[in-house]
C-alpha atoms as a PDB file:
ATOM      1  CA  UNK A   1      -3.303  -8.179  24.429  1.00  0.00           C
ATOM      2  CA  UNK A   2      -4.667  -4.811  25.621  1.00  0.00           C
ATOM      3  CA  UNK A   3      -2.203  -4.052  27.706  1.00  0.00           C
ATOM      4  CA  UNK A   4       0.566  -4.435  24.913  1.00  0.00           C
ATOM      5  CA  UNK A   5      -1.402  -2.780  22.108  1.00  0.00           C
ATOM      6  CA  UNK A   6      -1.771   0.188  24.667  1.00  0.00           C
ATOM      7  CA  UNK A   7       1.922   0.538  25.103  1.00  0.00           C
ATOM      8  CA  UNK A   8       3.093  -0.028  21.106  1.00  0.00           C
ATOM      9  CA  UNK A   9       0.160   2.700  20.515  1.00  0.00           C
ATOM     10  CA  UNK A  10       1.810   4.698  23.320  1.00  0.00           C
ATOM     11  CA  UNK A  11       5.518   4.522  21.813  1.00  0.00           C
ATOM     12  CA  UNK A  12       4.151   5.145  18.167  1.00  0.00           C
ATOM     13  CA  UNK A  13       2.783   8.466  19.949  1.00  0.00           C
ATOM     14  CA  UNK A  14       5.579   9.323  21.910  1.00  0.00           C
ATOM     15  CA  UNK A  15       7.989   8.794  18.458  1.00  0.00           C
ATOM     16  CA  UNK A  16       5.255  11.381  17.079  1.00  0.00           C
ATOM     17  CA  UNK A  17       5.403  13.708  19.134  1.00  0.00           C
ATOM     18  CA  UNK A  18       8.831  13.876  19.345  1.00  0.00           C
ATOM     19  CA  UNK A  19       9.375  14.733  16.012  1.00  0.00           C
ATOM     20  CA  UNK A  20       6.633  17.391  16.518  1.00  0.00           C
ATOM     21  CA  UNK A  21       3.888  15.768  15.015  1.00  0.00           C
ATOM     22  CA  UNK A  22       0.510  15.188  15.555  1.00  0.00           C
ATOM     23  CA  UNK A  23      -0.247  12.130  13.495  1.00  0.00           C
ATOM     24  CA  UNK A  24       1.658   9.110  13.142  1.00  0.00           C
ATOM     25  CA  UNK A  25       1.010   6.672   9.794  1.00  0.00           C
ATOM     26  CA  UNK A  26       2.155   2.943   9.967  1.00  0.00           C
ATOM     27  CA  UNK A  27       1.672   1.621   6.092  1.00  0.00           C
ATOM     28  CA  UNK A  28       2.461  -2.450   6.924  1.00  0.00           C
ATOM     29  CA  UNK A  29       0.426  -4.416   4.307  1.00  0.00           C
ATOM     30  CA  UNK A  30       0.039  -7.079   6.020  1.00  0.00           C
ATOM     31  CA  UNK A  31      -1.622  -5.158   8.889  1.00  0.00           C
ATOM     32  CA  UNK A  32      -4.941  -5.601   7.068  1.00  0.00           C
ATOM     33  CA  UNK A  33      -5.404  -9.053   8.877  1.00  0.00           C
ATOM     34  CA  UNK A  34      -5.495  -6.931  12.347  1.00  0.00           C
ATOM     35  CA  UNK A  35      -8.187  -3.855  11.200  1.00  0.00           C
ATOM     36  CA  UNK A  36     -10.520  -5.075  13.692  1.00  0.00           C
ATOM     37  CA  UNK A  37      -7.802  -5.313  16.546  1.00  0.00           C
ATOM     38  CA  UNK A  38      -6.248  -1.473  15.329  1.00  0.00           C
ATOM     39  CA  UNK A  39     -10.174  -0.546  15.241  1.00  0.00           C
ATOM     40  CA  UNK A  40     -10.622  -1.815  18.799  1.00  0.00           C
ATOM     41  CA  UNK A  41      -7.833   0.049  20.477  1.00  0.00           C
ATOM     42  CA  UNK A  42      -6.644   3.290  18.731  1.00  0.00           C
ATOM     43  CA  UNK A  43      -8.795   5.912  18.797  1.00  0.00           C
ATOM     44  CA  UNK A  44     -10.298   7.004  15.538  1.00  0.00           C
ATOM     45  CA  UNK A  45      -8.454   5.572  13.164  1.00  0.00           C
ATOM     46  CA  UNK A  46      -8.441   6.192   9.199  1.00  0.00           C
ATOM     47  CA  UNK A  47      -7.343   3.780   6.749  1.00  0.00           C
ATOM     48  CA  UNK A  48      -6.241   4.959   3.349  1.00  0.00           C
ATOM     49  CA  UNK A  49      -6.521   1.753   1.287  1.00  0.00           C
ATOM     50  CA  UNK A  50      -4.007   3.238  -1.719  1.00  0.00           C
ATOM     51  CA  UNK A  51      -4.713  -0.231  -4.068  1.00  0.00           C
ATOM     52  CA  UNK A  52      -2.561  -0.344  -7.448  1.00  0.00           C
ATOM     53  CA  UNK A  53      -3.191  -2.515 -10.865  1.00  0.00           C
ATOM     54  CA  UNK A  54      -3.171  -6.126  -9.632  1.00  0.00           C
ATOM     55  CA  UNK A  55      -0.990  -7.310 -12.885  1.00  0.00           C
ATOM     56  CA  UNK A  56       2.014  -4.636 -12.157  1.00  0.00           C
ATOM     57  CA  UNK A  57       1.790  -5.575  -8.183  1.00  0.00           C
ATOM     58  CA  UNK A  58       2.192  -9.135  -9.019  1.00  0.00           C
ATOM     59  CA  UNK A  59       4.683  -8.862 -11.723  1.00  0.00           C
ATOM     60  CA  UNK A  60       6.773  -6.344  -8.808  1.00  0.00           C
ATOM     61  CA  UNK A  61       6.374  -8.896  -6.237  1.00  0.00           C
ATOM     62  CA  UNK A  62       7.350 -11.898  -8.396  1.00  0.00           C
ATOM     63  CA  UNK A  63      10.267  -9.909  -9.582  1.00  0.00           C
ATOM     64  CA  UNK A  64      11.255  -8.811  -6.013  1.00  0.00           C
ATOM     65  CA  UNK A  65      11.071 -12.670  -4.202  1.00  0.00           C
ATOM     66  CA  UNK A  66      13.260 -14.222  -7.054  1.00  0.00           C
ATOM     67  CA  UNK A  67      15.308 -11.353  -6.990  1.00  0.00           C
ATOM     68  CA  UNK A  68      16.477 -10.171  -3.424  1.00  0.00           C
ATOM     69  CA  UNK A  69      17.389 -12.803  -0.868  1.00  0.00           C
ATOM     70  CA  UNK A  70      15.451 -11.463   2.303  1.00  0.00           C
ATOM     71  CA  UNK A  71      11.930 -10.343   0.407  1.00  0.00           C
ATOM     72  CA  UNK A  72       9.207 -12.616   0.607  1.00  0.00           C
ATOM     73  CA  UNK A  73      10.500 -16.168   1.645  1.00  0.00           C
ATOM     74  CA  UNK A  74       7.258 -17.709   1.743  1.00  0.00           C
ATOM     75  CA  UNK A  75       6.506 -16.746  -2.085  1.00  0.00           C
ATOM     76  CA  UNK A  76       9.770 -17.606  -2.771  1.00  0.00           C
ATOM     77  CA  UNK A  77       9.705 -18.286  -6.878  1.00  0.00           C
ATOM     78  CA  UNK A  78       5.786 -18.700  -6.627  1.00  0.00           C
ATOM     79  CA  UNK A  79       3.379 -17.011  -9.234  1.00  0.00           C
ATOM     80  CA  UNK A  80       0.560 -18.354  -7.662  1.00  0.00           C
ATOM     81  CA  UNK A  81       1.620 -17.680  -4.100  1.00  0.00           C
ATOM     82  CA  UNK A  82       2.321 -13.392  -5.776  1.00  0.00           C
ATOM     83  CA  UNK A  83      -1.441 -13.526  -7.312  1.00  0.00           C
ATOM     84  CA  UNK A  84      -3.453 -14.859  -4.313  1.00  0.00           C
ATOM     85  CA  UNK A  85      -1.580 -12.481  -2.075  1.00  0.00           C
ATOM     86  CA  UNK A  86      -3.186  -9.303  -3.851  1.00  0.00           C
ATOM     87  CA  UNK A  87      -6.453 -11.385  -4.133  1.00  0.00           C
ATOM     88  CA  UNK A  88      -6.513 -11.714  -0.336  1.00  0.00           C
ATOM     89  CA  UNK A  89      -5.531  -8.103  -0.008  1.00  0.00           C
ATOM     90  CA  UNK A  90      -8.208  -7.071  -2.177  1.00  0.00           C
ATOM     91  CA  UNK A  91     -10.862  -9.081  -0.827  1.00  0.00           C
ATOM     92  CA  UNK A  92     -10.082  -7.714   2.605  1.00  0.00           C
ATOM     93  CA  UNK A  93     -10.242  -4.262   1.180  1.00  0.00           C
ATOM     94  CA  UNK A  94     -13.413  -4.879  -0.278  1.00  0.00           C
ATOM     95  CA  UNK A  95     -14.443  -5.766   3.371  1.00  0.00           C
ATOM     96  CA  UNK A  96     -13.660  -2.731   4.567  1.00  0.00           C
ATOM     97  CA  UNK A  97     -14.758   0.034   2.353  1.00  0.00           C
ATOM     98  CA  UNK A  98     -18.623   0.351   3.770  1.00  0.00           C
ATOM     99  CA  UNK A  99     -16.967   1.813   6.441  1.00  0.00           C
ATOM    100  CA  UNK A 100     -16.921   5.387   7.115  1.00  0.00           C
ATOM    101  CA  UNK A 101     -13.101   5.528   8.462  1.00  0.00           C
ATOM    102  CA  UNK A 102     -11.837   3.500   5.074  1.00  0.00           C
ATOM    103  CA  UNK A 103     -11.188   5.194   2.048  1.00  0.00           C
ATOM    104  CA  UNK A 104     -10.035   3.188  -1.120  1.00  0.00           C
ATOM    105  CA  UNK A 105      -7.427   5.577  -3.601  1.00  0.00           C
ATOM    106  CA  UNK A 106      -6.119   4.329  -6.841  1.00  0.00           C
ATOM    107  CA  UNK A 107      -2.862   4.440  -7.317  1.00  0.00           C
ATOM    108  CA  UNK A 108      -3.300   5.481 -10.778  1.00  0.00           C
ATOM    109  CA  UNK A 109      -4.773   8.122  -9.618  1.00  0.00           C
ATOM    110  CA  UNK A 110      -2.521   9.439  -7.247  1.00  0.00           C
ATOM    111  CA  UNK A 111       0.491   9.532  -9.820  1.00  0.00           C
ATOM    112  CA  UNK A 112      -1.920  11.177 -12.889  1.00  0.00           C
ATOM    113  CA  UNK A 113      -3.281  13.690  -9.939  1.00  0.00           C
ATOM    114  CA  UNK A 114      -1.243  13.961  -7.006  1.00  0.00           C
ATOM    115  CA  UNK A 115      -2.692  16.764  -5.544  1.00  0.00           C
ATOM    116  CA  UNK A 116      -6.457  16.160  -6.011  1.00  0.00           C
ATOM    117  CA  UNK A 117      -6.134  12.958  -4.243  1.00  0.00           C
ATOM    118  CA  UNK A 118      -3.786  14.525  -1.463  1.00  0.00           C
ATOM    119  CA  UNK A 119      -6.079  17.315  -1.143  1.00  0.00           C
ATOM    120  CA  UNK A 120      -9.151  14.946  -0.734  1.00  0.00           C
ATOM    121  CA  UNK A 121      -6.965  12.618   1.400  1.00  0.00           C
ATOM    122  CA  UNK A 122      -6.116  15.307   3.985  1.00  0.00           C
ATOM    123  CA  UNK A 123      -9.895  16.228   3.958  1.00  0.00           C
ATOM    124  CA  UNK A 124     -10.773  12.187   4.945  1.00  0.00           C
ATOM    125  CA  UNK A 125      -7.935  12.619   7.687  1.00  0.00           C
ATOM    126  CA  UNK A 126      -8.912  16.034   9.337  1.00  0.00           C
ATOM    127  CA  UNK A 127      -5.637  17.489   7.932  1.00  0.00           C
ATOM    128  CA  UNK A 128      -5.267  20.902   6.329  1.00  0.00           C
ATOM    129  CA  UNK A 129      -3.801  20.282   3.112  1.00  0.00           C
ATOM    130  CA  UNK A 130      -0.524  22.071   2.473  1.00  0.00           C
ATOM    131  CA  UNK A 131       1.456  22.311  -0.903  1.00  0.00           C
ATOM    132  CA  UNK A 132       4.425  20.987   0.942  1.00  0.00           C
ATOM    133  CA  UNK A 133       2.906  18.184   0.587  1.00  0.00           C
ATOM    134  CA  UNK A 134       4.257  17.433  -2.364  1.00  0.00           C
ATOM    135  CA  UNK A 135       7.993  18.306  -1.641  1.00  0.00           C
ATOM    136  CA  UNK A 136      10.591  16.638  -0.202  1.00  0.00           C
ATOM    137  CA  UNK A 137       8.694  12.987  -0.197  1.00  0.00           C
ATOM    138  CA  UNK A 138      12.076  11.681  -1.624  1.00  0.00           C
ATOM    139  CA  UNK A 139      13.796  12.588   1.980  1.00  0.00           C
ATOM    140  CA  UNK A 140      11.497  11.554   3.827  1.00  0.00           C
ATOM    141  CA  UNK A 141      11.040   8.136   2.042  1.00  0.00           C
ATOM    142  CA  UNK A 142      15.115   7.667   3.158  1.00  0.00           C
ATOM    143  CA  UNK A 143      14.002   7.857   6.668  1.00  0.00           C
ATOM    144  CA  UNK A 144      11.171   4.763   6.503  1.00  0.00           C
ATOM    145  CA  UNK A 145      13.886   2.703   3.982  1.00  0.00           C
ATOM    146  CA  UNK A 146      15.718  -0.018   6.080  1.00  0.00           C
ATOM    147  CA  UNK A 147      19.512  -0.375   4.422  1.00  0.00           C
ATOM    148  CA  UNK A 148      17.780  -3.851   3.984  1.00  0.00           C
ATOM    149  CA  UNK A 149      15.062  -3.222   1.735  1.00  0.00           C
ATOM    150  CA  UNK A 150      17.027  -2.819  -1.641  1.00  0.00           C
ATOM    151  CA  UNK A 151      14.369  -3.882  -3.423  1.00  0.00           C
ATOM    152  CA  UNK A 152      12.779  -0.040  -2.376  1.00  0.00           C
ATOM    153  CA  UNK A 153      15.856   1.501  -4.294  1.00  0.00           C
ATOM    154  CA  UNK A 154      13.688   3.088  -6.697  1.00  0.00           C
ATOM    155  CA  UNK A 155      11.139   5.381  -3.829  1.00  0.00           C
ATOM    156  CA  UNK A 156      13.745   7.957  -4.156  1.00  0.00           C
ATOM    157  CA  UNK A 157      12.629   8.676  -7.892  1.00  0.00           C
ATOM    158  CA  UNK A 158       9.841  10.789  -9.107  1.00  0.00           C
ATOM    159  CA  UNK A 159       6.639   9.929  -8.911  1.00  0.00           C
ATOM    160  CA  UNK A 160       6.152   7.811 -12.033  1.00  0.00           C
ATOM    161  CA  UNK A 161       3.228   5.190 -13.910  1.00  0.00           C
ATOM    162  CA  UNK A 162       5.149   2.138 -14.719  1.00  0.00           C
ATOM    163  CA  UNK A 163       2.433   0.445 -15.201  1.00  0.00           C
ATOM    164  CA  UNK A 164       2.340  -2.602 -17.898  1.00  0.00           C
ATOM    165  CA  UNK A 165       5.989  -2.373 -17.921  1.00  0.00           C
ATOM    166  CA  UNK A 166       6.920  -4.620 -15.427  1.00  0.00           C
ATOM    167  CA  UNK A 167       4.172  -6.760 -16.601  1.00  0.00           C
ATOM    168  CA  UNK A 168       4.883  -7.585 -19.955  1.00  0.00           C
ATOM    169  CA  UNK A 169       8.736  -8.031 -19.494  1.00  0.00           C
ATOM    170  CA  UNK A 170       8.664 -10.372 -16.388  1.00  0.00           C
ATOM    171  CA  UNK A 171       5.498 -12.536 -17.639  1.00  0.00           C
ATOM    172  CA  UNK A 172       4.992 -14.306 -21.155  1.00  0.00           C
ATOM    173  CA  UNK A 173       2.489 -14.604 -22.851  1.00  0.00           C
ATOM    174  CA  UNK A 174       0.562 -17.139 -21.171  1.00  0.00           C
ATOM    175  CA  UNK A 175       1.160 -16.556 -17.926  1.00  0.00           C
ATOM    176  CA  UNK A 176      -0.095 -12.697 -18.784  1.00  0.00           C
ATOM    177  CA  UNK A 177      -3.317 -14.928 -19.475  1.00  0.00           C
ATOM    178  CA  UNK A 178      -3.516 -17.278 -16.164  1.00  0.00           C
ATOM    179  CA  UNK A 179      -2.766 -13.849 -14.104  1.00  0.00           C
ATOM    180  CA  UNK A 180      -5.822 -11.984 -15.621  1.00  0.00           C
ATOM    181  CA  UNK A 181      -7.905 -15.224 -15.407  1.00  0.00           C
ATOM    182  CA  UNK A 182      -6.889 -15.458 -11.748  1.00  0.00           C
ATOM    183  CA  UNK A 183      -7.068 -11.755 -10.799  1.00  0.00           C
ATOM    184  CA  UNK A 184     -11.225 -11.691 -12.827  1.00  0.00           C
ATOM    185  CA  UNK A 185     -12.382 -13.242  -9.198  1.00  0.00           C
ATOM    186  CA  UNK A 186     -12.389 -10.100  -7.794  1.00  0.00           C
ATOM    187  CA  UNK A 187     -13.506  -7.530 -10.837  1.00  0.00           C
ATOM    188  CA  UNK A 188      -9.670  -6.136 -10.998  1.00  0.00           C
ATOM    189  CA  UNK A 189      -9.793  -4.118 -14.035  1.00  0.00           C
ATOM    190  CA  UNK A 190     -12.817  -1.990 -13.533  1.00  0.00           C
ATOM    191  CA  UNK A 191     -12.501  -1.820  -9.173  1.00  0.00           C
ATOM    192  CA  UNK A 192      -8.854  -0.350  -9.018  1.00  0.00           C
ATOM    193  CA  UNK A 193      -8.922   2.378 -11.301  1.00  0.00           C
ATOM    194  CA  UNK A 194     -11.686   4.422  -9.222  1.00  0.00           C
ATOM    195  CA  UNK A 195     -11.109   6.008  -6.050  1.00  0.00           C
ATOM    196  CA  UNK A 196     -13.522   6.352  -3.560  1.00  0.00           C
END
């Protein structure tokens, strides 16, 4: 295992520096299972927890499995299977946070106040914070966007709050309900909308 972390750490900094740069990001969701392992063998690592309304990410991912062929087999027309996967990545979050290398953001926050939280971000990274920051994210979002991943189509738009949208025109009435009962386990409505 070491010996294979060491070289896919090795490549990720080799691709880096490459392209001239002295930090590398990797933004996998599901790498939350593996903090301890990434903890374990790369050297100092930060994790920016950026955690969004828990009705709007289920109500994107519900959309995006019964939508696009190759998203998401296993929650493949499953509202139950869309809600526990943000519970789980919440609850692993939550694990996380008393930890002086995690740092929890809203994304609410980010898209009311994009440079505040960039400018505190860069700050928890070690990172001078630089107004180009806020430029040219569209291009560079092209460059991480397999021709694949249509249901990313929309990254190349401005920084928007859609939130409640999505919500209340995929989900009735009562399944609006069961999602908010379902989501209450883990405090949803007042823990996302702070950053830490």
């Amino acid at each position: 295992m070491k010996q294979k972390t060491q070289a896919f750490i090795e490549i990720l900094d080799t691709l880096a520096l490459e392209q001239q740069k002295s930090y590398w990001l990797e933004k996998s969701p599901h790498h939350l299972s593996y903090i301890d392992i990434i903890e374990k063998y790369v050297p100092d690592p930060k994790f920016i927890h950026l955690v969004r309304n828990g009705e709007d990410v289920i109500a994107s991912m519900y959309e995006a499995v019964n939508t696009y062929a190759n998203w998401g087999e296993r929650y493949r027309h499953s509202l139950d299977a869309c809600i526990q996967q943000w519970i789980w990545s919440i609850q692993l979050t939550q694990n996380q946070l008393h930890k002086p290398n995690h740092k929890r953001v809203s994304y609410e926050t980010l898209v009311a106040n994009p440079q505040a939280v960039l400018q505190d971000l860069a700050a928890f990274i070690g990172i001078d914070y630089q107004e180009t920051m806020l430029q040219g994210y569209q291009t560079v979002a092209k460059q991480v966007v397999l021709d694949t991943e249509s249901w990313k189509s929309q990254v190349y738009q401005p920084i928007h709050n859609a939130n409640s949208r999505k919500f209340h025109q995929v989900f009735d009435d009562q399944q609006q309900d069961y999602i908010r009962e379902r989501l209450s386990v883990v405090n949803y409505p007042e823990w996302v909308g702070k950053s830490e």
